[in-house]
C-alpha atoms as a PDB file:
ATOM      1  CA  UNK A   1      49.968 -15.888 -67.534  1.00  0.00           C
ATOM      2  CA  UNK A   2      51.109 -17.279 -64.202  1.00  0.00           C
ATOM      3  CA  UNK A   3      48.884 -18.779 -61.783  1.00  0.00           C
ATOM      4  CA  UNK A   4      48.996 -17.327 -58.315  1.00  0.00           C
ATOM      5  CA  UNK A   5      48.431 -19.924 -56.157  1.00  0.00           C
ATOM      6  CA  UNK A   6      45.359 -22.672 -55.986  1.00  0.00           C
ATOM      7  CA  UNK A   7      42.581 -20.643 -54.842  1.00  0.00           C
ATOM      8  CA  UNK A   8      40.441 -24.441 -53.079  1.00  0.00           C
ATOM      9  CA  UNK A   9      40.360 -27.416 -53.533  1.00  0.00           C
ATOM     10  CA  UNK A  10      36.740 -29.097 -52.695  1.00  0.00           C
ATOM     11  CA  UNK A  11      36.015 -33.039 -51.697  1.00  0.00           C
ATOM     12  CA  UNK A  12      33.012 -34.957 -51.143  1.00  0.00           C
ATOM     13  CA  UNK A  13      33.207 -36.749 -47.972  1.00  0.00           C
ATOM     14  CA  UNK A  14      31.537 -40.287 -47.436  1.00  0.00           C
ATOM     15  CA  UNK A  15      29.889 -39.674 -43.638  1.00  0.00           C
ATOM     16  CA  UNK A  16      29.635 -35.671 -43.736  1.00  0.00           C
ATOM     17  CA  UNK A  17      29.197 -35.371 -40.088  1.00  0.00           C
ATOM     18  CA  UNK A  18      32.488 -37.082 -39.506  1.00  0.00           C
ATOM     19  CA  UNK A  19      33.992 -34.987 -42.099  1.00  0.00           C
ATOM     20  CA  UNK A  20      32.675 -31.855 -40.115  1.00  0.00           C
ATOM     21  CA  UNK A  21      33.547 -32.435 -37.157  1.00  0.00           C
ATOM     22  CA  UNK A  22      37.425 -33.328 -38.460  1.00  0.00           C
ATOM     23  CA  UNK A  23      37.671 -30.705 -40.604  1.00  0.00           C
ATOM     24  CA  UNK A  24      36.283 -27.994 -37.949  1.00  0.00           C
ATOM     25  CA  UNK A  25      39.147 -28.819 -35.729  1.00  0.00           C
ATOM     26  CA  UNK A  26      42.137 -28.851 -38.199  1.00  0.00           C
ATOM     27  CA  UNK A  27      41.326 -26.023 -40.778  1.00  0.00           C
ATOM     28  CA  UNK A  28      41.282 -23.743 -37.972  1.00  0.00           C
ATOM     29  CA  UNK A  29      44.583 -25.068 -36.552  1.00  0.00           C
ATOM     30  CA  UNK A  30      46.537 -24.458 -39.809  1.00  0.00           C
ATOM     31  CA  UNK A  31      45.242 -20.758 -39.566  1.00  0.00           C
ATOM     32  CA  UNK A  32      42.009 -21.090 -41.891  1.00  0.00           C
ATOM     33  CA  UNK A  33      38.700 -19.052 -41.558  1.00  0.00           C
ATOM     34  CA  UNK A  34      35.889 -21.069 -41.310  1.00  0.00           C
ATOM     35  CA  UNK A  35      33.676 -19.220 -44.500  1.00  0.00           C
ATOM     36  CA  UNK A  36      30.753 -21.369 -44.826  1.00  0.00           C
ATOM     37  CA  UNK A  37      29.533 -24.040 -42.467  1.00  0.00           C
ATOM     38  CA  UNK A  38      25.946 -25.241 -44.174  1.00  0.00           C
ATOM     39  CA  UNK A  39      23.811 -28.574 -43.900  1.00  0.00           C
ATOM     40  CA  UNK A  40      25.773 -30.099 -46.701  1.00  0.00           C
ATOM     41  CA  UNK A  41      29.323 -27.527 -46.964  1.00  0.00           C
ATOM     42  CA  UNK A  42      31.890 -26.649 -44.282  1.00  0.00           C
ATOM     43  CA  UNK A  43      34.806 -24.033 -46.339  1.00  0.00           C
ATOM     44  CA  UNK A  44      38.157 -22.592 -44.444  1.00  0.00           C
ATOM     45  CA  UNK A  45      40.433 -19.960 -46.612  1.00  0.00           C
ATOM     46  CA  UNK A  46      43.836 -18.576 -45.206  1.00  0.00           C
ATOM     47  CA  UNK A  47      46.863 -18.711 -46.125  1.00  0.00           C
ATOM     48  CA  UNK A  48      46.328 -17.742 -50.087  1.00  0.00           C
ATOM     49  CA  UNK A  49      44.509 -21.212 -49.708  1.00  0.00           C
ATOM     50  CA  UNK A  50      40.894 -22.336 -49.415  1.00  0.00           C
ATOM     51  CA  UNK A  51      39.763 -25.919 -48.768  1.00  0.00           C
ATOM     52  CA  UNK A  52      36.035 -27.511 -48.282  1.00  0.00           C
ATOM     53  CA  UNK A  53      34.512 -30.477 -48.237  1.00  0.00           C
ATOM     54  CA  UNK A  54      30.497 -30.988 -49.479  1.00  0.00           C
ATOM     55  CA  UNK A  55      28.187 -34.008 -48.372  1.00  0.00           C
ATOM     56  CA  UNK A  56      27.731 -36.947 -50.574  1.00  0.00           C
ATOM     57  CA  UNK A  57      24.954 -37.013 -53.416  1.00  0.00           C
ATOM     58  CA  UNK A  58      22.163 -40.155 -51.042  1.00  0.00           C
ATOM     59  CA  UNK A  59      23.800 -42.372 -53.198  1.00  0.00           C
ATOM     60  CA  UNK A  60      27.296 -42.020 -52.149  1.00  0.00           C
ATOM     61  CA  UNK A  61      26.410 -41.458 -48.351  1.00  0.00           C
ATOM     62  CA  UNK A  62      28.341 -44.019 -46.601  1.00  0.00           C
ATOM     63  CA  UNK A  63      31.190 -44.575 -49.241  1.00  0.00           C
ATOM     64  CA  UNK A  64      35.041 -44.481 -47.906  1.00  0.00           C
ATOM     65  CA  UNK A  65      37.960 -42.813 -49.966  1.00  0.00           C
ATOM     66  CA  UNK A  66      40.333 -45.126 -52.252  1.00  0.00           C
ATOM     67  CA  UNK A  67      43.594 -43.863 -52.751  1.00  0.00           C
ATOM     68  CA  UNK A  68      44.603 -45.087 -56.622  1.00  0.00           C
ATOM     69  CA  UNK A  69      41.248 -44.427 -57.823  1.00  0.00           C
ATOM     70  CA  UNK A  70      40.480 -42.113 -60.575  1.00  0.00           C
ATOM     71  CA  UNK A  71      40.426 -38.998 -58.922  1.00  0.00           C
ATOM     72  CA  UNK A  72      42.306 -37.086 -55.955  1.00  0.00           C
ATOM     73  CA  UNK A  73      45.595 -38.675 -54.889  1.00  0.00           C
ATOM     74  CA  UNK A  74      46.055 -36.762 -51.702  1.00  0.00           C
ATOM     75  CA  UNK A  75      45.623 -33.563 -50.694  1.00  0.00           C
ATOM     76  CA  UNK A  76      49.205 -31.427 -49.828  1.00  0.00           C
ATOM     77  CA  UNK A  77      49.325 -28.598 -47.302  1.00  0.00           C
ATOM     78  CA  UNK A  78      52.625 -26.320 -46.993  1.00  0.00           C
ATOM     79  CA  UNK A  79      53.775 -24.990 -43.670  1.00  0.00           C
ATOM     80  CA  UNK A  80      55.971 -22.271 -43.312  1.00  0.00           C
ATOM     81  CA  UNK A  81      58.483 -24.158 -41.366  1.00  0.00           C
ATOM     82  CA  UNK A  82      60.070 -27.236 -40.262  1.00  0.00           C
ATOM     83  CA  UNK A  83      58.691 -27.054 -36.505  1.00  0.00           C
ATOM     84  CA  UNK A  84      55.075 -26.568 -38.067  1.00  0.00           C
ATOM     85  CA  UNK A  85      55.108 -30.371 -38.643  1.00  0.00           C
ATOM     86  CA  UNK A  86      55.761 -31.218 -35.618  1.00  0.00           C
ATOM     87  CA  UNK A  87      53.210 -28.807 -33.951  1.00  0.00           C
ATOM     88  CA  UNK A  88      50.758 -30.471 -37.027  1.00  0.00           C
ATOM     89  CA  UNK A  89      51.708 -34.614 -35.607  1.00  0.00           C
ATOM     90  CA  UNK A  90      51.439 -33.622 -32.066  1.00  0.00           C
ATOM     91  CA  UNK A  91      47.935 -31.866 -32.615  1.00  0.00           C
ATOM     92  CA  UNK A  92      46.349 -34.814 -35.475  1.00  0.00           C
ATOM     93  CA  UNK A  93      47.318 -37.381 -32.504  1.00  0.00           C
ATOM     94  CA  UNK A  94      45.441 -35.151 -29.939  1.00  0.00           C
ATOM     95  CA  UNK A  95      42.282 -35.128 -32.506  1.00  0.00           C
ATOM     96  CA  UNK A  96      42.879 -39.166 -33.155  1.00  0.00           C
ATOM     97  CA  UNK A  97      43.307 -38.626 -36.719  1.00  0.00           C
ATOM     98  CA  UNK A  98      45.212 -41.865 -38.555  1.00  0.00           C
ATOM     99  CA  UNK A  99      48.797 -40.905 -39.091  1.00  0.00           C
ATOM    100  CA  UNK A 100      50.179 -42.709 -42.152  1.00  0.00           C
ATOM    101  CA  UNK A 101      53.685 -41.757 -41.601  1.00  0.00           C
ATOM    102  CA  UNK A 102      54.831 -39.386 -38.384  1.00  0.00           C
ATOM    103  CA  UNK A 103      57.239 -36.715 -39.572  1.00  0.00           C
ATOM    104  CA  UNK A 104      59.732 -37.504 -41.512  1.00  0.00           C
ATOM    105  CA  UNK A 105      62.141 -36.644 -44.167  1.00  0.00           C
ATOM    106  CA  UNK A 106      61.683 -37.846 -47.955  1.00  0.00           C
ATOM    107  CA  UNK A 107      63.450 -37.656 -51.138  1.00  0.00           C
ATOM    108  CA  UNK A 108      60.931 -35.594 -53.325  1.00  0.00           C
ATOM    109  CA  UNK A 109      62.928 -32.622 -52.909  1.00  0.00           C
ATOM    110  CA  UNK A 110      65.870 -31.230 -50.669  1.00  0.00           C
ATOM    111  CA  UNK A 111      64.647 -31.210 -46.984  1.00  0.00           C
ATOM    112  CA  UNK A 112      61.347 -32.186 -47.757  1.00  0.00           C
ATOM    113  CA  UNK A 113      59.972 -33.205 -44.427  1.00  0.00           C
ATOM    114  CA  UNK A 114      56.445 -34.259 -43.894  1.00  0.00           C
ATOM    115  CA  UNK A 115      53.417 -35.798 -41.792  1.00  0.00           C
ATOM    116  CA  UNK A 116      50.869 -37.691 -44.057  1.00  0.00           C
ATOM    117  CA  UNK A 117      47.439 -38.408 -42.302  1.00  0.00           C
ATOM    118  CA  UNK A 118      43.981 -39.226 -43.253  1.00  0.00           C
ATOM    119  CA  UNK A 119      40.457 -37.460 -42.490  1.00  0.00           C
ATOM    120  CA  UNK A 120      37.350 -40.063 -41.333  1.00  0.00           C
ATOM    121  CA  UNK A 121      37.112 -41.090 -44.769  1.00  0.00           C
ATOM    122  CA  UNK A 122      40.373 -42.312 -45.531  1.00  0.00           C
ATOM    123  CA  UNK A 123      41.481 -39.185 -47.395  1.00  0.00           C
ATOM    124  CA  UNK A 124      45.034 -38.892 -47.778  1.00  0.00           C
ATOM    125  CA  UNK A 125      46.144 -35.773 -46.148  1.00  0.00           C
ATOM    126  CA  UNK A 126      49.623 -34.419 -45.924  1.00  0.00           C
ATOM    127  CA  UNK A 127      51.294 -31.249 -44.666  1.00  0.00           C
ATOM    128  CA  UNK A 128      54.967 -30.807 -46.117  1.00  0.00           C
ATOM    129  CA  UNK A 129      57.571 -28.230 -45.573  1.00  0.00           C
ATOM    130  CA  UNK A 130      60.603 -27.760 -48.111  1.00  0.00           C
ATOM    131  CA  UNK A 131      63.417 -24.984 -47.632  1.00  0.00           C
ATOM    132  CA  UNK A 132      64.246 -22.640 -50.191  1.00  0.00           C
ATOM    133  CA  UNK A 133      63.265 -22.745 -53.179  1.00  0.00           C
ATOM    134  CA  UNK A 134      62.507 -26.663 -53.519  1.00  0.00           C
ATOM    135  CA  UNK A 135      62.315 -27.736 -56.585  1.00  0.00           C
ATOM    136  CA  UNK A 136      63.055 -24.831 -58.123  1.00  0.00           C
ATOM    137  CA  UNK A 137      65.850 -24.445 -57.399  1.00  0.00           C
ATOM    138  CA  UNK A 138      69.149 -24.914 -60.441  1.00  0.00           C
ATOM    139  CA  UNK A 139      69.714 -28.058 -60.974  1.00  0.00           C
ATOM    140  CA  UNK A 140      66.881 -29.754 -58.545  1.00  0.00           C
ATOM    141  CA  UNK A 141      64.914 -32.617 -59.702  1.00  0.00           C
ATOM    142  CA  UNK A 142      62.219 -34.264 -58.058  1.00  0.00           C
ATOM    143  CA  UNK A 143      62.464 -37.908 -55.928  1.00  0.00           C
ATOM    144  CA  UNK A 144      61.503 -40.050 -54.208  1.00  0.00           C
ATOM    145  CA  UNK A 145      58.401 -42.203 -56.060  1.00  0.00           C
ATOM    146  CA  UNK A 146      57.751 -39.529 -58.601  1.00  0.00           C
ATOM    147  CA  UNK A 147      61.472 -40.009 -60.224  1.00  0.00           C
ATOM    148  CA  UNK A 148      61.065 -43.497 -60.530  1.00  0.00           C
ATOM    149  CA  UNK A 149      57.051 -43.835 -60.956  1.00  0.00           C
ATOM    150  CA  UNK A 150      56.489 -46.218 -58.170  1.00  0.00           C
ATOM    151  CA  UNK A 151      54.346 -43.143 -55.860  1.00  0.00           C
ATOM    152  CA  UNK A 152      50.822 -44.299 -56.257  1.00  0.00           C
ATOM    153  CA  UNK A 153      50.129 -46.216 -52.874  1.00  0.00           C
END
């Protein structure tokens, strides 16, 4: 077997609402279909991709993300090409979304350049672009954090 993609990935956001409203602005920018958009799930799919977020169980209402938690890391988008992240930055500072790092290149694999954000939770967001065939390429190996095991902040 070989996998043919990730068909979603779903989260749980803290303050749905804020979530929502975040969410309904960038899925649609990076081409997605908004496919459900209920009191407690909003769900975009394009792009071989589908992503979604669901309201909080009462208990959880409230509560922020924590990056080195058990659980999600971050959450990766891929764009189709370099100038994509730069359309991406100039758009999450137009919705006021918390850029972690502005685009840049990083060592994780040739030409990986990046923009890593967060949603109104804290999620860590990130959409990447890497040329060719990455890391599969002969001979390619990944960097950055992930060679040397320091990538968890």
């Amino acid at each position: 077997m070989q996998i043919n993609g990730v068909a979603h990935t779903f989260i749980t956001a803290g303050d749905f609402a804020a979530a929502r409203a975040f969410y309904a602005q960038l899925l649609p920018f990076l081409g997605m279909t908004i496919v459900a958009d209920t009191a407690n799930t909003f769900y975009g799919v394009g792009g071989r991709t589908g992503f979604g977020i669901h309201a909080p169980a009462p208990e959880h209402a409230g509560q922020r993300f924590r990056q080195g938690t058990v659980g999600l890391h971050h959450h990766c988008f891929r764009a189709r090409e370099r100038a994509d992240i730069d359309e991406a930055h100039a758009f999450l500072v137009k919705i006021g979304a918390r850029i972690v790092h502005p685009p840049r290149e990083d060592g994780f694999a040739p030409g990986y350049y990046s923009v890593l954000f967060e949603d109104p939770d804290g999620t860590r967001l990130e959409i990447n672009y890497v040329p060719g065939q990455g890391l599969l390429a002969p001979g390619t190996r990944i960097g950055g954090g992930y060679a040397d095991g320091t990538q968890n902040g």
